[in-house]
Protein backbone atom coordinates (compact mmCIF):
# COMPACT_ATOMS: atom_id res chain seq x y z
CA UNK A 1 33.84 9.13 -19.07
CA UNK A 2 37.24 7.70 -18.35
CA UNK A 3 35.63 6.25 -14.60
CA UNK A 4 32.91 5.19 -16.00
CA UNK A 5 34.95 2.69 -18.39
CA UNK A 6 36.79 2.11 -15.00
CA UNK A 7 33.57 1.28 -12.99
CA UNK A 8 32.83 -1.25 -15.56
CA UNK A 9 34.56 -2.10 -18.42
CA UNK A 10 32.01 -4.42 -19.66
CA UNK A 11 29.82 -1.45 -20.47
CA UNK A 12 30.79 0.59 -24.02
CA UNK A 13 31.10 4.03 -23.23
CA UNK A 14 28.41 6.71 -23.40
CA UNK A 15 29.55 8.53 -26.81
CA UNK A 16 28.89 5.52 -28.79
CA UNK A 17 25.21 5.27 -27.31
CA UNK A 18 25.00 8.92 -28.60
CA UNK A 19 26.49 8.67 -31.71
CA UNK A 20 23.70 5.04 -32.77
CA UNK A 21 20.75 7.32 -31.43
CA UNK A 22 21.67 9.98 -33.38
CA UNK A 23 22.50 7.99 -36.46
CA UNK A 24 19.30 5.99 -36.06
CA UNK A 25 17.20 9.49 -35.75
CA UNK A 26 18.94 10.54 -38.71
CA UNK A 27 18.10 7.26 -41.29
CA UNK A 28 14.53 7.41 -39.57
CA UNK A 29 13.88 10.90 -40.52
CA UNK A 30 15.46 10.34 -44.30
CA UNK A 31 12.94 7.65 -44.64
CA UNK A 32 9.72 9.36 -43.21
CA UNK A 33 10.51 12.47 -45.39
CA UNK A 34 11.29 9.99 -48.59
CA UNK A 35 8.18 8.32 -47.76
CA UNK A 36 6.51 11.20 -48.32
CA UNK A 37 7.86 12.73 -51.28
CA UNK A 38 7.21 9.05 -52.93
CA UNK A 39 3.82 9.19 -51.89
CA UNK A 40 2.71 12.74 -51.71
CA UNK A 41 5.03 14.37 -54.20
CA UNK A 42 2.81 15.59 -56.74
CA UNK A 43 -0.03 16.87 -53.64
CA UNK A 44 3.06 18.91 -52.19
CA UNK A 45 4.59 20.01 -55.58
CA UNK A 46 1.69 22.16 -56.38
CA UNK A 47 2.18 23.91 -52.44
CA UNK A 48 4.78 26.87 -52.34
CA UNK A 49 7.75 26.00 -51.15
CA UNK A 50 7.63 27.25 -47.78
CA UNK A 51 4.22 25.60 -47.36
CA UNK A 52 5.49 22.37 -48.78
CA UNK A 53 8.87 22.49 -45.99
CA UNK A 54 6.11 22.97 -43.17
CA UNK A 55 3.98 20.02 -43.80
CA UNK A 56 6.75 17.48 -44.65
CA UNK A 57 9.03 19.27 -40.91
CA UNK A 58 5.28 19.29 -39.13
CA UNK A 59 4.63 15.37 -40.17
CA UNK A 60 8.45 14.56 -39.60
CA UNK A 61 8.78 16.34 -36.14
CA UNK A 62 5.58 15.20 -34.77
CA UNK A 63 6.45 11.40 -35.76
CA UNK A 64 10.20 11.59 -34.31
CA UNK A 65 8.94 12.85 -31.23
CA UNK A 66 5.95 11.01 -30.74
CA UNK A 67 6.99 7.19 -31.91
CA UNK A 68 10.33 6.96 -33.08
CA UNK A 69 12.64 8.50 -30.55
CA UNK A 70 11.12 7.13 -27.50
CA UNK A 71 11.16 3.35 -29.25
CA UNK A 72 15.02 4.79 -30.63
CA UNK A 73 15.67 5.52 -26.47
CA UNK A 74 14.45 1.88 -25.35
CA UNK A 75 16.39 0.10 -28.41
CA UNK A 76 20.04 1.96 -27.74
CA UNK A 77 19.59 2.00 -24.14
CA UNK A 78 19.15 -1.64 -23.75
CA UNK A 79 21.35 -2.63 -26.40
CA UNK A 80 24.43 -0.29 -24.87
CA UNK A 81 23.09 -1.01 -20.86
CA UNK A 82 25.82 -3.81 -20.50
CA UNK A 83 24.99 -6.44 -18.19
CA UNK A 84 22.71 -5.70 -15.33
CA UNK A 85 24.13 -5.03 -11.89
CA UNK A 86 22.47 -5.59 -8.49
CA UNK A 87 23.16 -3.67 -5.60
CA UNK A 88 21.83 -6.43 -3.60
CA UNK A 89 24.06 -9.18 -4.91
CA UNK A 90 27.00 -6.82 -3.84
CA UNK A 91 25.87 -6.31 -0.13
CA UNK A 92 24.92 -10.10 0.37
CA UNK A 93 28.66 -10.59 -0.74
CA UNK A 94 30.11 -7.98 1.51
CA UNK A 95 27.91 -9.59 4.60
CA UNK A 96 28.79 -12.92 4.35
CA UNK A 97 32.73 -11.85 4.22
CA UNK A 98 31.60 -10.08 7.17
CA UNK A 99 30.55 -13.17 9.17
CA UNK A 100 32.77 -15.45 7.97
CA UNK A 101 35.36 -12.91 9.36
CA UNK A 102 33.44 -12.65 12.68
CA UNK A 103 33.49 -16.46 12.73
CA UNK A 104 36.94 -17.12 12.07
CA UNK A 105 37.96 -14.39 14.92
CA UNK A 106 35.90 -16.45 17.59
């Protein structure tokens, strides 16, 4: 982790990417399973209780998997990327110091 802040210092490091995704995931799942105690609370106070925790885990797991944590992924990732780097850019720089050096030693 320490290189990596090294490598590019522009970049934040990796824990704080970890610590918004898991942050967002948490709000996002406290609002889906609000959402539906607001809206289904009297259908899932008449369940038992264990039925009741499988609906409202079933309806929470498949959304977070499905639709929020891959949109969660793109958000934080591009958001904590940094700016973008191109290898390219970096060997077109190291060739032309090349030939200017190959020119100057003629």
């Amino acid at each position: 982790m320490v290189g990596e802040q090294l490598d590019n210092p522009s970049r934040p490091p990796r824990w704080l990417a970890r610590v918004a995704t898991t942050l967002g995931a948490w709000l996002v799942a406290f609002g889906v399973v609000t959402a539906l105690l607001t809206l289904f609370g009297d259908e899932l106070g008449s369940l038992p209780l264990a039925l009741r925790a499988l609906v409202i885990s079933g309806v929470l797991v498949v959304l977070m998997v499905n639709l929020v944590m891959p949109l969660l992924s793109v958000v934080v990732a591009r958001r904590f990327a940094g700016p973008p780097q191109s290898r390219l850019e970096g060997t077109r720089l190291e060739a032309d110091g090349e030939r200017d050096q190959a020119r100057s030693a003629r």
